[in-house]
C-alpha atoms as a PDB file:
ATOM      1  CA  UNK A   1      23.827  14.899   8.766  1.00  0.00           C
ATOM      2  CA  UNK A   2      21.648  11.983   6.924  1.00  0.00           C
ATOM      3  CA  UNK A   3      18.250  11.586   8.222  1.00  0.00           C
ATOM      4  CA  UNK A   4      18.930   8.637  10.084  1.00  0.00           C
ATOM      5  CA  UNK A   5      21.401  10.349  12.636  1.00  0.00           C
ATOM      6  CA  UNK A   6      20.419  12.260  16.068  1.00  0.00           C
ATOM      7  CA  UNK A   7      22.758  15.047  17.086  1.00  0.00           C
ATOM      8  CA  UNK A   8      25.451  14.590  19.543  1.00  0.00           C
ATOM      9  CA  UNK A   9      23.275  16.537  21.964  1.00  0.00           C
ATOM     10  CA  UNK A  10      20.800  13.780  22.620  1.00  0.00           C
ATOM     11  CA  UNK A  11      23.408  11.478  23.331  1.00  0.00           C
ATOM     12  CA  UNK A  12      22.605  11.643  27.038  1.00  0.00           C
ATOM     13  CA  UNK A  13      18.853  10.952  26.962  1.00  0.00           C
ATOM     14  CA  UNK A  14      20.197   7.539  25.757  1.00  0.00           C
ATOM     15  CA  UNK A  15      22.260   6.266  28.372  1.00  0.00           C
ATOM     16  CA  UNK A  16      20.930   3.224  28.531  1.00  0.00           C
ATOM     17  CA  UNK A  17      20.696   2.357  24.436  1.00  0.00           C
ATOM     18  CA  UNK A  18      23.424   1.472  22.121  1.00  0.00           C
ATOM     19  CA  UNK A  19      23.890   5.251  20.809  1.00  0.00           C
ATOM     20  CA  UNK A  20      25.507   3.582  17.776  1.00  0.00           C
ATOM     21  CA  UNK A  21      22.275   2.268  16.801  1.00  0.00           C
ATOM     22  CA  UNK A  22      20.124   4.902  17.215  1.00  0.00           C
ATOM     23  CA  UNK A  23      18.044   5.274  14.120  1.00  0.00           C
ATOM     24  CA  UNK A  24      16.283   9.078  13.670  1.00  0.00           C
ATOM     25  CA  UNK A  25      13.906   7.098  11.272  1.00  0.00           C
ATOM     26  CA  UNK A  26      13.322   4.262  12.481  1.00  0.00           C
ATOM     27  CA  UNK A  27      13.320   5.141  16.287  1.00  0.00           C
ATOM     28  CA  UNK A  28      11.313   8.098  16.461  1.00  0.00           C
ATOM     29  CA  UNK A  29       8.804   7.311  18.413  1.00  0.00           C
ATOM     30  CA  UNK A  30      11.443   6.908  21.209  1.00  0.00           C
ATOM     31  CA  UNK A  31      13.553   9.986  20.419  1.00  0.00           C
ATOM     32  CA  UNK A  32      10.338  12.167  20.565  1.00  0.00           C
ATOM     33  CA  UNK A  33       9.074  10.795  23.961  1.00  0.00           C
ATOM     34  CA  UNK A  34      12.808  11.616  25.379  1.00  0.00           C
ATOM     35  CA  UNK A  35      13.134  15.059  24.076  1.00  0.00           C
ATOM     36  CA  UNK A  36       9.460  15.837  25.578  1.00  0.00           C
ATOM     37  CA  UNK A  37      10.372  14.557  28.948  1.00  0.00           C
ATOM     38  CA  UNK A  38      13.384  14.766  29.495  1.00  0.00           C
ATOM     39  CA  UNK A  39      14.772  17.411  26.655  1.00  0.00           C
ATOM     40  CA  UNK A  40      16.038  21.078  26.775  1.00  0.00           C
ATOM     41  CA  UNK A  41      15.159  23.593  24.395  1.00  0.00           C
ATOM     42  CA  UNK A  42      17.959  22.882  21.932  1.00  0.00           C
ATOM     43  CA  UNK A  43      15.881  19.255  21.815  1.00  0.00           C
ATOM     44  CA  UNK A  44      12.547  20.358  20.994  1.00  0.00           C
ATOM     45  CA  UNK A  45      13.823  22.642  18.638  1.00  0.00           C
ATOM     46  CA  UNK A  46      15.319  19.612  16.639  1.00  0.00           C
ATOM     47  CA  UNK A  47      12.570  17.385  17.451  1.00  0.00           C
ATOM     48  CA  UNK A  48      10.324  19.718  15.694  1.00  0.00           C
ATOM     49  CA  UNK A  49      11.944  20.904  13.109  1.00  0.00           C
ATOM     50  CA  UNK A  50      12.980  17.673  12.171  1.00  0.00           C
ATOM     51  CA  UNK A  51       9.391  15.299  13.451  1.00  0.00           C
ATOM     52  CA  UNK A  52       6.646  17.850  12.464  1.00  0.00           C
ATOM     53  CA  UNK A  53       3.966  18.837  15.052  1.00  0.00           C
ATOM     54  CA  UNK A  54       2.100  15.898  13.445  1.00  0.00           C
ATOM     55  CA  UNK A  55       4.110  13.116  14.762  1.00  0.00           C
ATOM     56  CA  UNK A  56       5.173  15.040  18.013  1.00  0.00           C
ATOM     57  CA  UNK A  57       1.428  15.169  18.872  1.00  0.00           C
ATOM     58  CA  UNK A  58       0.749  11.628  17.549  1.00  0.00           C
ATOM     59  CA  UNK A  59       3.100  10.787  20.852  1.00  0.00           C
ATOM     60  CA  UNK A  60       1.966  12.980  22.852  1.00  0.00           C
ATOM     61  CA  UNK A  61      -1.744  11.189  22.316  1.00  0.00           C
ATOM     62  CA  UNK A  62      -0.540   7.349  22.324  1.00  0.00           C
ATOM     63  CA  UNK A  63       2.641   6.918  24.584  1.00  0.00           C
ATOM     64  CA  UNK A  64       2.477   5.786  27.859  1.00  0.00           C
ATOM     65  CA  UNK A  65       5.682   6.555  28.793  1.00  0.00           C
ATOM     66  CA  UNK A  66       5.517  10.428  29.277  1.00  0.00           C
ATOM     67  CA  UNK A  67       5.195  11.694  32.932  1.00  0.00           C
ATOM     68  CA  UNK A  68       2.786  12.800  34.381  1.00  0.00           C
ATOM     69  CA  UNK A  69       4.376  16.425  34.994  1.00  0.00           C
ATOM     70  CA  UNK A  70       5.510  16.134  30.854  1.00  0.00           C
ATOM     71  CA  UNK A  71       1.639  14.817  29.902  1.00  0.00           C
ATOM     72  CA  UNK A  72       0.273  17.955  31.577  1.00  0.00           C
ATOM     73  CA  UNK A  73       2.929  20.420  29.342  1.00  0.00           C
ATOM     74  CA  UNK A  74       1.804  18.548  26.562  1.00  0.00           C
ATOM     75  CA  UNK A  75      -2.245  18.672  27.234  1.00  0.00           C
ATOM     76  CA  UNK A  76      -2.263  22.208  27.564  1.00  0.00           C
ATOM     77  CA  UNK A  77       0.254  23.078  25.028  1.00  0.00           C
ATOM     78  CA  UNK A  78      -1.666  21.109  22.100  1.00  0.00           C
ATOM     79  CA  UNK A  79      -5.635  21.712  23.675  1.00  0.00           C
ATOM     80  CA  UNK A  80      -5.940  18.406  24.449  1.00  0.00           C
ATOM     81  CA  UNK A  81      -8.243  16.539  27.093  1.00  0.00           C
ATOM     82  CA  UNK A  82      -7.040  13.898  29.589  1.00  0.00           C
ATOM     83  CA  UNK A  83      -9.460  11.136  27.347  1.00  0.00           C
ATOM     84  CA  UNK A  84      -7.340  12.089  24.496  1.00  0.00           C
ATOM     85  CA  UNK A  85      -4.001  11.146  25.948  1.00  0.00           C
ATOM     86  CA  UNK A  86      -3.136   7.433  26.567  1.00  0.00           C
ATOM     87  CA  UNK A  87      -0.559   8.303  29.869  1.00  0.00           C
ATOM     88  CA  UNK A  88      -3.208   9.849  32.314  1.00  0.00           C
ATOM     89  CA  UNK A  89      -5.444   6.413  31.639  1.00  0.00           C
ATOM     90  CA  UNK A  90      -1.498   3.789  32.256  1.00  0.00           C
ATOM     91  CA  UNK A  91       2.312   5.393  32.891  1.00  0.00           C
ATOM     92  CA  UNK A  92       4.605   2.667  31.650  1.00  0.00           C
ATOM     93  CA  UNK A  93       7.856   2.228  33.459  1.00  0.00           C
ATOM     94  CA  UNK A  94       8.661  -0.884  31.694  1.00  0.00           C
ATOM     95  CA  UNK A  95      11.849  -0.519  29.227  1.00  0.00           C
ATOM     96  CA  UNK A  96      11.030   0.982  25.428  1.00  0.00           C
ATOM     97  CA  UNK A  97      11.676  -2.547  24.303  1.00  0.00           C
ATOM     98  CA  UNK A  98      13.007  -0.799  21.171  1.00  0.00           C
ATOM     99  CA  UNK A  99      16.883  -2.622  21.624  1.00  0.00           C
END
């Protein structure tokens, strides 16, 4: 598997994105906020084995696009306060805009 492709098992967090042009490098952003709201186990695990805890908790601070229930996970899983997170201050439910 080359770095640019996701596995098969993310295929339906992307229902509504061209799968074919799903890039794991250039998309990440949007692959990481899907596994952490939407993901099983099997996705996190890839997410950060493959991502980093560095990047996973550089979306985790800026996206606006993780729910609220996912943003809470998150804050207590890294230590985090609500100033530190850019969802508890504006939830986005706008399309990613990344297609």
């Amino acid at each position: 598997m080359s770095d640019r492709t996701v596995p098969e098992i993310f295929r339906p967090l992307f229902w509504d994105v061209d799968w074919n042009q799903l890039d794991g490098e250039l998309h990440w952003r949007l692959i990481i906020e899907r596994a952490l709201n939407w993901g099983d186990e099997s996705h996190l695990r890839w997410v950060f084995g493959r991502y980093g805890r560095t990047k996973i908790l550089d979306v985790v601070r800026k996206s606006r696009r993780l729910t609220p229930k996912t943003a809470r996970c998150w804050q207590n899983h890294f230590g985090l306060g609500e100033e530190e997170m850019r969802c508890f201050g504006t939830f986005s439910t706008s399309r990613d805009g990344y297609f």
